[in-house]
Protein backbone atom coordinates (compact mmCIF):
# COMPACT_ATOMS: atom_id res chain seq x y z
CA UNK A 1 20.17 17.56 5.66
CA UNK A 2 17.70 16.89 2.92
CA UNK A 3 18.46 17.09 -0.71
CA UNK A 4 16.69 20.15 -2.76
CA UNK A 5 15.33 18.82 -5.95
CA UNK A 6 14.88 21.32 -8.79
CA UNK A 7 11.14 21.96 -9.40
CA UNK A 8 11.36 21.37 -12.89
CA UNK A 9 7.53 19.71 -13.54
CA UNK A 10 7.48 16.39 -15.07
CA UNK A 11 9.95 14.96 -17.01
CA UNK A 12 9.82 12.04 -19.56
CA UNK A 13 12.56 9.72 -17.25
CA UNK A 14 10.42 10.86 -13.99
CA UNK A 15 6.95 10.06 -15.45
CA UNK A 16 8.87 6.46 -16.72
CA UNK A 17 10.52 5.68 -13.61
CA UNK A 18 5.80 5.81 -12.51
CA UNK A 19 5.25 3.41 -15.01
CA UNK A 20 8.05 1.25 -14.20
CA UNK A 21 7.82 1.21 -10.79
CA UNK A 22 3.76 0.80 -10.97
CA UNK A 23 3.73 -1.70 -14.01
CA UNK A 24 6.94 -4.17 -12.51
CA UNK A 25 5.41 -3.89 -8.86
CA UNK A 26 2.50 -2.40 -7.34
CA UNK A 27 0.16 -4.01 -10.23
CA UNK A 28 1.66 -7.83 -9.73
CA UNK A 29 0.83 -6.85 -5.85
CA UNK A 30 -2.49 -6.00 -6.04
CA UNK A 31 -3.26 -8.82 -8.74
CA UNK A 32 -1.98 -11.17 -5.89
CA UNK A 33 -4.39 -9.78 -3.66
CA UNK A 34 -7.75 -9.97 -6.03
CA UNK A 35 -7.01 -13.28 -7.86
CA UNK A 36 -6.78 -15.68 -5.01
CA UNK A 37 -10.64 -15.75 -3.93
CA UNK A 38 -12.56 -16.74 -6.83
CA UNK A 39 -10.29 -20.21 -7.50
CA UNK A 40 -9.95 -20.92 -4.30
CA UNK A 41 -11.94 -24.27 -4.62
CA UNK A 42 -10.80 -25.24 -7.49
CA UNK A 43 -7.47 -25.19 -5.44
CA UNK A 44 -9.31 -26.88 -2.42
CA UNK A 45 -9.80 -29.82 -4.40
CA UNK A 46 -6.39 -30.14 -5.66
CA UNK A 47 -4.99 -29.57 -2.37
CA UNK A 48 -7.03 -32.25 -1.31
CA UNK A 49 -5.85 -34.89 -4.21
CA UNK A 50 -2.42 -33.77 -4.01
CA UNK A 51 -2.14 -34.66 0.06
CA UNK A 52 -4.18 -37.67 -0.18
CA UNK A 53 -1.52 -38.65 -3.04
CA UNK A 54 1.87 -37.39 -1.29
CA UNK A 55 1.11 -38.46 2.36
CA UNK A 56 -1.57 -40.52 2.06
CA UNK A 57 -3.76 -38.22 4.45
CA UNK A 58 -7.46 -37.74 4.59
CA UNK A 59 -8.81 -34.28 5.34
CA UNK A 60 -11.81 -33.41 6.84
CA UNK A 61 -13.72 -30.64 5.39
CA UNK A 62 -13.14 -28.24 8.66
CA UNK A 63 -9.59 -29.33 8.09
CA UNK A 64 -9.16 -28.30 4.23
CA UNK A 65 -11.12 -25.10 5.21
CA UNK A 66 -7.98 -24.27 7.52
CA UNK A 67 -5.51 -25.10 4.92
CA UNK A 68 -6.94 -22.81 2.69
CA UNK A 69 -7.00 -20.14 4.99
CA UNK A 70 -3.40 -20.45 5.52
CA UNK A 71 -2.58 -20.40 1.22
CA UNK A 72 -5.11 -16.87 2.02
CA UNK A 73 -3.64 -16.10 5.38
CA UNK A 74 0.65 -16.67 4.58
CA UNK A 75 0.73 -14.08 2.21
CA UNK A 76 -0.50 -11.70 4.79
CA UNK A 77 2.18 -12.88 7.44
CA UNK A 78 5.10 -12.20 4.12
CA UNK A 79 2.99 -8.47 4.37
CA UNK A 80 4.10 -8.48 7.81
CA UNK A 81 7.86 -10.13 7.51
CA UNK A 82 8.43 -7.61 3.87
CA UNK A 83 7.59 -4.68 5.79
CA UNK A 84 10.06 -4.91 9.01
CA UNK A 85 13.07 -6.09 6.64
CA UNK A 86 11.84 -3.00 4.49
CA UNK A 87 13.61 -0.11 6.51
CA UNK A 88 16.88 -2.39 6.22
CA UNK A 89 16.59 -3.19 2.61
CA UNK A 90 16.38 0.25 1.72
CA UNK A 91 18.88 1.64 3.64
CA UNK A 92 21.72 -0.89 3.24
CA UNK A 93 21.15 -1.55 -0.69
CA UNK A 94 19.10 1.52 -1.52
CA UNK A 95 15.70 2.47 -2.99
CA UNK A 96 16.64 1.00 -6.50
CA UNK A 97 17.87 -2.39 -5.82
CA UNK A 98 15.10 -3.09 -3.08
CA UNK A 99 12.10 -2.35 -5.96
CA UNK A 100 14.42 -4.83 -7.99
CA UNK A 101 14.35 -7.25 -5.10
CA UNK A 102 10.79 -6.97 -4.96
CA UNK A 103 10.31 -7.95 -8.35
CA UNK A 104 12.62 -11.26 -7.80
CA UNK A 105 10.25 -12.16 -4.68
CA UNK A 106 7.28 -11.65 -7.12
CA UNK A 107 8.89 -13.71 -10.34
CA UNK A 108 10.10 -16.51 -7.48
CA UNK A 109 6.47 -16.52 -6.56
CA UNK A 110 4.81 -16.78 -9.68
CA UNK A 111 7.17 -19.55 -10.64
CA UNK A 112 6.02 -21.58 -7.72
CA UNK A 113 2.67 -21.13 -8.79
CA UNK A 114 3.24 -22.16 -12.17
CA UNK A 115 4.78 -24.82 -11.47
CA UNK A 116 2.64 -26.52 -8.41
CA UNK A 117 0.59 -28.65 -10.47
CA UNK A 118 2.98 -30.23 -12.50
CA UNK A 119 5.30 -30.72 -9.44
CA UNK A 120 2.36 -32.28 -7.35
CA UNK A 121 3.27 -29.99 -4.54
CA UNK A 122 1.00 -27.94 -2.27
CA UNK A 123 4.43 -27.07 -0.40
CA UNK A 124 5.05 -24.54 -3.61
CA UNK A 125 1.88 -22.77 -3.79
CA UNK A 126 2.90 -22.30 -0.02
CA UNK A 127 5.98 -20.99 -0.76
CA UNK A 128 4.59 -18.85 -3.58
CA UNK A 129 2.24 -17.23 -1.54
CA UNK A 130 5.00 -16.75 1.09
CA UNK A 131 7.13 -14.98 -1.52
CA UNK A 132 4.20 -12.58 -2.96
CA UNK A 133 3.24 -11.89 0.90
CA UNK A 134 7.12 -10.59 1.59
CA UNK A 135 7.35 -8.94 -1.92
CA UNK A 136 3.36 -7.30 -1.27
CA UNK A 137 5.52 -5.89 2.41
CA UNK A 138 8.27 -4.56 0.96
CA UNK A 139 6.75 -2.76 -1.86
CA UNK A 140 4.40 -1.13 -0.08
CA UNK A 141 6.99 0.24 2.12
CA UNK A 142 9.48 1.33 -0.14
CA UNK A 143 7.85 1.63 -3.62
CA UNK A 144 6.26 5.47 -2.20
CA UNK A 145 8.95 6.77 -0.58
CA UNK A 146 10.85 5.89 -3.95
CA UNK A 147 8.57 7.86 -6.12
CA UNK A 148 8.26 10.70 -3.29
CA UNK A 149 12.36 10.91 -2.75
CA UNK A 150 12.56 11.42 -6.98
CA UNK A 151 9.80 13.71 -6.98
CA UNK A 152 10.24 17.94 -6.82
CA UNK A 153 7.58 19.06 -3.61
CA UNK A 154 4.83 19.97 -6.22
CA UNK A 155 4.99 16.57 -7.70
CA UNK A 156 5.45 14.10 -4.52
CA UNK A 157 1.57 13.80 -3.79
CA UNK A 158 0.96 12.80 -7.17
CA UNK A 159 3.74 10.59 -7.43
CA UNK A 160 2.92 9.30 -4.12
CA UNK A 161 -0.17 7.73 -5.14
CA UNK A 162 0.87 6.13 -8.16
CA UNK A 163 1.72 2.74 -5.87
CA UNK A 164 -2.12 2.71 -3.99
CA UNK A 165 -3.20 3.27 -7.58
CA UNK A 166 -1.40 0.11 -8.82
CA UNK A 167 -2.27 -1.63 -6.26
CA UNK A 168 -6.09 -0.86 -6.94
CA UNK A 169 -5.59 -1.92 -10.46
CA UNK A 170 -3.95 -4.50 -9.75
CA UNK A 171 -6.63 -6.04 -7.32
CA UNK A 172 -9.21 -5.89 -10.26
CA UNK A 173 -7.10 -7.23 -12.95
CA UNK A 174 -6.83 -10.13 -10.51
CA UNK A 175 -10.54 -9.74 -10.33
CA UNK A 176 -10.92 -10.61 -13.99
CA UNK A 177 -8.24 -12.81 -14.45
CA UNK A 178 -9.93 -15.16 -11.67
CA UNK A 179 -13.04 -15.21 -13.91
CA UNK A 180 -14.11 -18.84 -15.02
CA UNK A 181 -14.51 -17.32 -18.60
CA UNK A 182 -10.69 -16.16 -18.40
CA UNK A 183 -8.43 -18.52 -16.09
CA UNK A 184 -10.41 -18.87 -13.30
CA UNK A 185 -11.07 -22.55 -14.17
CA UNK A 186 -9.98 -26.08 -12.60
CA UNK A 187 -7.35 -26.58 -15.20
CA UNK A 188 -6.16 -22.97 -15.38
CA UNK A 189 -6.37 -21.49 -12.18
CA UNK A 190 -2.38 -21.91 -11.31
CA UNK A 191 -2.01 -19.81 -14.51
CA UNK A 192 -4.42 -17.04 -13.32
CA UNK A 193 -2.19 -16.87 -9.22
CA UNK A 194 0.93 -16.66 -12.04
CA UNK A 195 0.90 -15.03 -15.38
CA UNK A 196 1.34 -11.63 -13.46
CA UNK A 197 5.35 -12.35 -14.05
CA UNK A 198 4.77 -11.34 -17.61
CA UNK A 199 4.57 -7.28 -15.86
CA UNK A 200 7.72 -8.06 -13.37
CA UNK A 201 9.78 -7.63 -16.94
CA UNK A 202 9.18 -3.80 -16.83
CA UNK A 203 11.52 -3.82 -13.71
CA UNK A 204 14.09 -6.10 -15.27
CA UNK A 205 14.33 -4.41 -18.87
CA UNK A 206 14.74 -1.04 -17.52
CA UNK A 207 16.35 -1.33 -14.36
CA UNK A 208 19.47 -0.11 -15.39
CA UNK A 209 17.88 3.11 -17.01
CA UNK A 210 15.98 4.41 -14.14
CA UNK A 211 18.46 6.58 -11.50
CA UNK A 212 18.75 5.85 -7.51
CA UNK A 213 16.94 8.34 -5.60
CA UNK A 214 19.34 11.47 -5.54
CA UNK A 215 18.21 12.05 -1.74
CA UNK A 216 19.43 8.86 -0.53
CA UNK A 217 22.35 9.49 -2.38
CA UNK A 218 22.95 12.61 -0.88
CA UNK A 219 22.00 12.35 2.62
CA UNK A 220 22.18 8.53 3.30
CA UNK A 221 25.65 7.45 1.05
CA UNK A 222 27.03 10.44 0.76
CA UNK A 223 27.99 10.59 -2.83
CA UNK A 224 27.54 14.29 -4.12
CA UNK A 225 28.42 13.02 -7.39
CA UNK A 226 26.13 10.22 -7.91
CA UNK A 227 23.68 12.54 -6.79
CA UNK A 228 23.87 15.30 -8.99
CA UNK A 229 23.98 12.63 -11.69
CA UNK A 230 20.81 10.96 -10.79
CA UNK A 231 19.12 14.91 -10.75
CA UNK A 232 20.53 15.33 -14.20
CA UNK A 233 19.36 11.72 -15.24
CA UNK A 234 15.96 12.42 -13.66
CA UNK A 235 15.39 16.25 -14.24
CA UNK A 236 17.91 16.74 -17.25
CA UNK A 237 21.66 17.39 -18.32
CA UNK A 238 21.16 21.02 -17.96
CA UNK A 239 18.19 21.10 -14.79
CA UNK A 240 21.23 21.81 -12.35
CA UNK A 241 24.82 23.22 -12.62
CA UNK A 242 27.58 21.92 -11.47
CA UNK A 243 28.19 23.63 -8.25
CA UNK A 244 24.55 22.86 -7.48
CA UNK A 245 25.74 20.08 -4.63
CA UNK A 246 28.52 22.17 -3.28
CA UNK A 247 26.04 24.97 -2.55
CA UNK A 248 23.84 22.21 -0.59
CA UNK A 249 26.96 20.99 1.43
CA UNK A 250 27.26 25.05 2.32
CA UNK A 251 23.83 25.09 3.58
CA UNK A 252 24.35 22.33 5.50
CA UNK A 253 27.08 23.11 7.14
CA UNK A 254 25.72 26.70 8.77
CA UNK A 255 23.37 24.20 10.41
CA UNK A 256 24.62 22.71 13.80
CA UNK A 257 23.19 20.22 16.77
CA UNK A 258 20.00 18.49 16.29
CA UNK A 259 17.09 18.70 13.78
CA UNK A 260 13.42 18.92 14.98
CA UNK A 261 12.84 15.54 14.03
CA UNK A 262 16.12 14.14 16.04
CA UNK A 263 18.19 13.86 13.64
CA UNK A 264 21.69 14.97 14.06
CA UNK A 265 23.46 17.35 11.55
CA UNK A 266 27.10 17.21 11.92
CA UNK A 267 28.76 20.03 9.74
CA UNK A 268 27.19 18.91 6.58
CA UNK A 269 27.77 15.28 6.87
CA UNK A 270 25.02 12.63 5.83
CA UNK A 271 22.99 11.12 8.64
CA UNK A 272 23.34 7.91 9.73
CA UNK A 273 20.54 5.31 9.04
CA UNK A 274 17.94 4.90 12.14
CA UNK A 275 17.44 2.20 13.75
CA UNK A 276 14.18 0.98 14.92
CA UNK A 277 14.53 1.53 18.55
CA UNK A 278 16.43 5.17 18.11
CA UNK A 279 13.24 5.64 16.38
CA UNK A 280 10.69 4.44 18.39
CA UNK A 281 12.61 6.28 21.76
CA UNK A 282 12.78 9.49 20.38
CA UNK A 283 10.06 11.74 22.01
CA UNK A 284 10.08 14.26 18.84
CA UNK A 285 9.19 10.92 16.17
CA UNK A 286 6.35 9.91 18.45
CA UNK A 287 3.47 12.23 17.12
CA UNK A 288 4.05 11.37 13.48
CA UNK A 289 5.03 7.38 13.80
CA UNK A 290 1.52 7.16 15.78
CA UNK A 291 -0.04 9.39 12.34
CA UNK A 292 1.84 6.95 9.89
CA UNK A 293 0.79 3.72 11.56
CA UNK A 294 -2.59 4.74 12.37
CA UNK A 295 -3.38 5.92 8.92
CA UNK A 296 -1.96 2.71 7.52
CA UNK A 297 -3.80 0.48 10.24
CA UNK A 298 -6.92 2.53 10.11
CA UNK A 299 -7.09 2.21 6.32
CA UNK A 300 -7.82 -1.31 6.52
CA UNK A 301 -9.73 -1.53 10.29
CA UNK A 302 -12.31 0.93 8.16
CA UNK A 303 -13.29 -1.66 5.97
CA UNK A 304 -12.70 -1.61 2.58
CA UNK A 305 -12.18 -5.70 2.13
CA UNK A 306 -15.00 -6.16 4.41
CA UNK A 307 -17.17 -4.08 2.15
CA UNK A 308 -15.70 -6.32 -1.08
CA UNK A 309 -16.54 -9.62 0.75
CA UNK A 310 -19.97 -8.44 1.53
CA UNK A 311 -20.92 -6.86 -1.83
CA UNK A 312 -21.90 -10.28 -3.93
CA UNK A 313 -24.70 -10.75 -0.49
CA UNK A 314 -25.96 -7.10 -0.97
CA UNK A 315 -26.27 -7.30 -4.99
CA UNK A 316 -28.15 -10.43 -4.48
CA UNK A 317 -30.79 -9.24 -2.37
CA UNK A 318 -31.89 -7.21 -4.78
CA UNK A 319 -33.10 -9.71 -6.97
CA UNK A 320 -29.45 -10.34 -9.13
CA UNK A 321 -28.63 -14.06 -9.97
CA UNK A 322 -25.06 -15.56 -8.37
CA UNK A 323 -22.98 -14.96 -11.71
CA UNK A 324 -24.69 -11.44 -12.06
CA UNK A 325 -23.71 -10.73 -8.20
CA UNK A 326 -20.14 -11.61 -9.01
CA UNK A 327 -20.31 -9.57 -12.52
CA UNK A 328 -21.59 -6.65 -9.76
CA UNK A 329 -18.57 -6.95 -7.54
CA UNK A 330 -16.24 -6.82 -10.41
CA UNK A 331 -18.14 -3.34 -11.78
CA UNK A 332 -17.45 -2.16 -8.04
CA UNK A 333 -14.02 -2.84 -8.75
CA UNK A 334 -13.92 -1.36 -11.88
CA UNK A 335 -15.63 2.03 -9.87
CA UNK A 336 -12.85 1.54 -7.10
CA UNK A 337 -10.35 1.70 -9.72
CA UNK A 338 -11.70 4.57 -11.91
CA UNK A 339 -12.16 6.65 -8.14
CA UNK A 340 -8.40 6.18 -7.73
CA UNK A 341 -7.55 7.84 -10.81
CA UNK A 342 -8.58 11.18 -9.60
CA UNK A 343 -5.89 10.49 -7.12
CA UNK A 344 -2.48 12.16 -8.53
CA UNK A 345 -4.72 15.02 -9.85
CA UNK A 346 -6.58 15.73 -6.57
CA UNK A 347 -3.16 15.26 -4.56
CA UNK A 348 -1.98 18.30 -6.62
CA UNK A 349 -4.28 20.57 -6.22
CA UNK A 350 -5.91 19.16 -3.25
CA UNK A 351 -4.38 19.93 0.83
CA UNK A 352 -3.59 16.43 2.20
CA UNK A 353 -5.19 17.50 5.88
CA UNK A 354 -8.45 18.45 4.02
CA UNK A 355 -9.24 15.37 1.89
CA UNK A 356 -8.37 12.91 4.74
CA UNK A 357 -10.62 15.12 7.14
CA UNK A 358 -13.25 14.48 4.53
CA UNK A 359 -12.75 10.92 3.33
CA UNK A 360 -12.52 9.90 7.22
CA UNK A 361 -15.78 11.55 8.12
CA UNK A 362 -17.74 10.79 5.41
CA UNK A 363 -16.64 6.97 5.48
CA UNK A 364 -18.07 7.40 9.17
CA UNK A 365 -21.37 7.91 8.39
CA UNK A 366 -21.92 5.51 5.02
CA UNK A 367 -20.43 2.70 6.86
CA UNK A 368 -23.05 3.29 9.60
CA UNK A 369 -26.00 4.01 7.07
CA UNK A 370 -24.66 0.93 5.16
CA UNK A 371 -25.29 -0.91 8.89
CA UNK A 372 -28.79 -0.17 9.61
CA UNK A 373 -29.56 -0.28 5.52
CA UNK A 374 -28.32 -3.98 5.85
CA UNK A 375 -29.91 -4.93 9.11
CA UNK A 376 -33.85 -3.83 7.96
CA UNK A 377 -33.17 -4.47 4.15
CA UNK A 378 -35.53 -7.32 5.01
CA UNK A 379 -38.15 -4.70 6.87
CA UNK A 380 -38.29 -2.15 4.38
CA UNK A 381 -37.87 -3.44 0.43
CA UNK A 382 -36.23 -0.23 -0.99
CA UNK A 383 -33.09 -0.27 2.00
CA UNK A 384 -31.67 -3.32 -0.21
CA UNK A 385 -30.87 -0.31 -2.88
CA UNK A 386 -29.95 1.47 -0.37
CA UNK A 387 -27.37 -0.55 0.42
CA UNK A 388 -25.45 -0.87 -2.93
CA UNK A 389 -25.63 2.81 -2.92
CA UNK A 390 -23.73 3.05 0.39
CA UNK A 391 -21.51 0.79 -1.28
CA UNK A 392 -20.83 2.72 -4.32
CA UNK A 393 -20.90 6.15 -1.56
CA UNK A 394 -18.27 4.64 0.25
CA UNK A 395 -16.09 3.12 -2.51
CA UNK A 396 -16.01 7.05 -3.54
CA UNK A 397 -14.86 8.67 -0.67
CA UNK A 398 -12.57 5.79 0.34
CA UNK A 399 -10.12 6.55 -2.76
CA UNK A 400 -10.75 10.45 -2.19
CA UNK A 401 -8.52 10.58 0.76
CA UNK A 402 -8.27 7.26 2.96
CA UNK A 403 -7.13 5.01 0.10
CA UNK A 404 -3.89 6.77 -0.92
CA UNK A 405 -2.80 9.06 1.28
CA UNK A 406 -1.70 7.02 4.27
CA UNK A 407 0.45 4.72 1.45
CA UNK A 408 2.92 8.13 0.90
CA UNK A 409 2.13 10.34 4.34
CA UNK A 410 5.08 9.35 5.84
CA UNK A 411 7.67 10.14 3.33
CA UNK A 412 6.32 13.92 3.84
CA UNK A 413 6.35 13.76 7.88
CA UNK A 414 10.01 12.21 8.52
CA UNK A 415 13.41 13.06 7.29
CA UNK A 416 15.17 10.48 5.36
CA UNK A 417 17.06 9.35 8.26
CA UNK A 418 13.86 7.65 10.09
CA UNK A 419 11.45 7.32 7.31
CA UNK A 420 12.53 3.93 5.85
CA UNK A 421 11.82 2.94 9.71
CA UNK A 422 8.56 5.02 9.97
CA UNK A 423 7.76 3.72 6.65
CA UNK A 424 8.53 -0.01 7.27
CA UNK A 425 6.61 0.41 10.36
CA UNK A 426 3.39 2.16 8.66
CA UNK A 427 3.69 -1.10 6.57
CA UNK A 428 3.43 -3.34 8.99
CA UNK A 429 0.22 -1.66 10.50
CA UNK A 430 -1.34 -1.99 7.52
CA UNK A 431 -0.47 -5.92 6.97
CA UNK A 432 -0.65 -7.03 10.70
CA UNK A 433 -4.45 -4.90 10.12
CA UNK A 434 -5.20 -6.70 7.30
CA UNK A 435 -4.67 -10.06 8.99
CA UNK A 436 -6.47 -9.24 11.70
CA UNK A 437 -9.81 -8.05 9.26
CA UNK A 438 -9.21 -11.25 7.32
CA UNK A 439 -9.19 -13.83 10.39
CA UNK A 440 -11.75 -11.88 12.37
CA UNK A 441 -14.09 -10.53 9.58
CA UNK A 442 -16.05 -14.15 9.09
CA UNK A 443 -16.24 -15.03 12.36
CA UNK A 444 -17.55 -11.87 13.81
CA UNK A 445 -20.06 -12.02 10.87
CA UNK A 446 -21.57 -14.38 11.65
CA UNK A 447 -22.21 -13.20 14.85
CA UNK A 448 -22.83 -10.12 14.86
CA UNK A 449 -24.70 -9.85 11.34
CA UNK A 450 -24.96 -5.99 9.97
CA UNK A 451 -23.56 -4.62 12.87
CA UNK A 452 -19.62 -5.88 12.54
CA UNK A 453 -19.47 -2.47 10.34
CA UNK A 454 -19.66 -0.61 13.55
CA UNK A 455 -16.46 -1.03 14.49
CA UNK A 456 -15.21 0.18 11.31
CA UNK A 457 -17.53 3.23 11.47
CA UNK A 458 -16.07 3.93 14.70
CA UNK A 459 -12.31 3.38 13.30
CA UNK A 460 -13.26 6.09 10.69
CA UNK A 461 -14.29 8.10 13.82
CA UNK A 462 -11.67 7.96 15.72
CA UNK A 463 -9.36 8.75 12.38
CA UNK A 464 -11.37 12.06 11.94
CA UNK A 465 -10.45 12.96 15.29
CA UNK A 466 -6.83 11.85 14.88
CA UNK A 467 -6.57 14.01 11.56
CA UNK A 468 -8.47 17.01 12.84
CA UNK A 469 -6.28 17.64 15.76
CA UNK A 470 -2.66 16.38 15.12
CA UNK A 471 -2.22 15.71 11.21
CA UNK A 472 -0.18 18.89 9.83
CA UNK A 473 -0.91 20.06 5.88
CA UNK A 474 2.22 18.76 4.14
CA UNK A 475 1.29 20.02 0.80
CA UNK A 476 4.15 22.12 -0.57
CA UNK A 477 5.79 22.35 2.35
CA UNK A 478 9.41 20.89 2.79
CA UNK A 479 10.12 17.95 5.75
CA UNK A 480 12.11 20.29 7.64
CA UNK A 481 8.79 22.69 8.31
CA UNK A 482 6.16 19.94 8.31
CA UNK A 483 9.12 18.76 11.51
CA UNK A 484 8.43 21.31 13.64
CA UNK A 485 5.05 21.08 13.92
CA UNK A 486 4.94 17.56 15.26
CA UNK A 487 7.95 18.18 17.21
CA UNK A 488 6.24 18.52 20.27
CA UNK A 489 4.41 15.21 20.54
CA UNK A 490 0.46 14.93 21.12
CA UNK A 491 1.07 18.97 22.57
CA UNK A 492 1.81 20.04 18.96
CA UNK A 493 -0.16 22.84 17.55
CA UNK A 494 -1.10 21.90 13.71
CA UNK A 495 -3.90 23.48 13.16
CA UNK A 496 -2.06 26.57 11.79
């Protein structure tokens, strides 16, 4: 049984408890991601120093090369580790304590960073990158279906995106941090992988303030009180009376045997936590675990790093110096970030099914223009422009659709009983994708040239089709509805 919120708009302790959760967070997540690249060989060369001093080793170049990968590559494999403790986190300690956790595995990490230099030890900026990768995991697993368990049904798509939106921001702060005119220099850069703590304080200062979600209250503890408490911290003292929760409980208990999602309802009582493999064995979950983790997977297989690395080539063929290349990349950035704005306002008014139908398709066919632009930019002069405007096409309809919705879909496709696994699991796609891109991505490169967009053309295809035939609208609809329609597996009918 899932917990009614009233659908009292936006309040000032619900728009906080975005701020918080975005500022102390998603924002120190996505600055991990976009500050590492530009110093990285500034922090080749101390790595270098600092294990010819400690161990009295000599690295070859091929060798340092791998070691940086790995300071890259670690924080990926924390992605991967954060998001399958995720599910467990949430359930045992609850959606409160695990964002505070995740802003202790983000201070722990920028610590390490900070102090790496002065300790002489590439075994913390290891570490640190360790911690920021299982922080980066278990934010993005339990940060949206935070915001979406707090939110009334007219307000969880916008609330939804508010963590993809940090994380966007995020990336580009990084961006400019990482700038030699900023930190980005040889005797700052452990600053610039660091100084993000200074946000993690929004978590700590107001922790205490901002409520527990009243749905995992409700349905997962089972403590009416605390939540009818949180709604009235949340919504206000007078948003619901008293007898609000016993009229719930009544509800619940005219409903008998098994929900369409498996869940069982037992007179009224809260469900017990899933486990992974009750999750992954039950026939009903299959349809909309395979949505979640393709989604989440299929965000990153379509591209959107690749399309960042390449970016500084592109803007340089058309006659811009190295430095103004960079300058270029940032100002895509700066356009990925403004896109995402539009997000909470176009989740609002906007059906989920439709955008990601859209986004998907569109993606498609820029990512295949943007192949055949790149391959003959040297053939015909005017495809180089060509190509930064399939850049800038696809950086727009990325954040219309495939940017934030797969971060919240599943919190609007599973009951709270299986969606901190679904969730987790979504997670992991995305992370264990995201490896994948970032070990594969140079290689294939430089073998394949132009064409190693294909693939993520056809990943955008094959997401289309996904969407068209099997993704239901879960736009103002409750769980219980969007359920049924999925219910049924890869025979369900959701094209109503």
């Amino acid at each position: 049984m899932d917990l009614t919120l009233p659908e009292s708009g936006w309040t000032v302790r619900l728009v906080a408890l975005g701020a918080i959760t975005t500022l102390g967070a998603s924002i120190p997540v996505g600055y991990s991601i976009g500050v590492i690249n530009a110093p990285s060989e500034f922090i080749r060369l101390w790595s270098n120093e600092t294990i010819v001093r400690n161990y009295d080793a000599h690295l070859s170049d091929s060798s340092l090369r791998a070691f940086i990968a790995a300071v890259i590559s670690i924080a990926l494999i924390g992605g991967v580790i954060g998001s399958l403790q995720g599910a467990y986190i949430a359930d045992k300690y609850g959606r409160k304590k695990s964002f505070l956790c995740c802003a202790i595995l983000l201070t722990a990490g920028a610590l390490c960073f900070l102090c790496c230099r002065a300790a002489s030890s590439v075994e913390l900026l290891l570490l640190g990158r360790l911690l920021v990768g299982l922080a980066s995991g278990l934010t993005t697993g339990v940060i949206p279906m935070y915001l979406a368990e707090v939110s009334p049904i007219k307000l969880r798509g916008a609330m939804g995106v508010l963590c993809p939106l940090g994380l966007t921001a995020g990336v580009v702060v990084g961006q400019v941090a990482s700038l030699e005119q900023v930190l980005g220099t040889e005797a700052h850069w452990h600053y610039a992988l660091g100084c993000y703590a200074v946000l993690n304080v929004f978590c700590y200062a107001f922790y205490f303030w901002i409520p527990e979600s009243p749905k995992y209250l409700y349905s997962v503890k089972g403590d009416q009180a605390g939540s009818l408490r949180a709604i009235r911290k949340l919504f206000g003292r007078h948003s619901i009376g008293d007898d609000y929760i016993k009229l719930q409980m009544e509800c619940a208990t005219g409903q008998s045997g098994t929900s369409t999602n498996g869940q069982s309802i037992d007179d009224g009582q809260p469900p017990a936590a899933r486990t992974l493999w009750s999750v992954l064995s039950d026939p009903t979950l299959t349809l909309p675990l395979v949505l979640v983790c393709a989604l989440q997977g299929g965000q990153q297989l379509s591209g959107i790093n690749a399309v960042f690395f390449y970016s500084v080539s592109i803007f340089e063929s058309v006659g811009l110096s190295s430095n103004a290349a960079k300058f270029a990349n940032l100002g895509v950035g700066c356009l990925n970030l403004f896109v995402s704005l539009f997000a909470p306002l176009l989740m609002a008014r906007c059906n989920r099914r439709a955008l990601c139908l859209l986004s998907c398709s569109c993606c498609a066919g820029i990512l295949f223009m943007l192949t055949l632009s790149i391959h003959f930019k040297d053939v015909v002069d005017w495809f180089s422009y060509l190509c930064v405007g399939s850049i800038l096409l696809y950086i727009i309809f990325y954040q219309i659709g495939l940017g934030p919705i797969p971060f919240f879909i599943g919190s609007e496709l599973f009951d709270l009983g299986p969606r901190p696994t679904a969730m987790a699991m979504g997670s992991l796609s995305s992370w264990g994708c995201n490896f994948i891109v970032g070990m594969a991505f140079p290689t294939l490169q430089s073998v394949w040239g132009a064409f190693v967009f294909l693939p993520c053309s056809i990943t955008c295809v094959l997401l289309t089709i996904l969407v068209k035939y099997y993704l239901p609208e879960t736009r103002g609809q409750e769980v219980t509805e969007v359920a049924q329609k999925v219910a049924q597996g890869f025979r369900s009918k959701v094209m109503d």
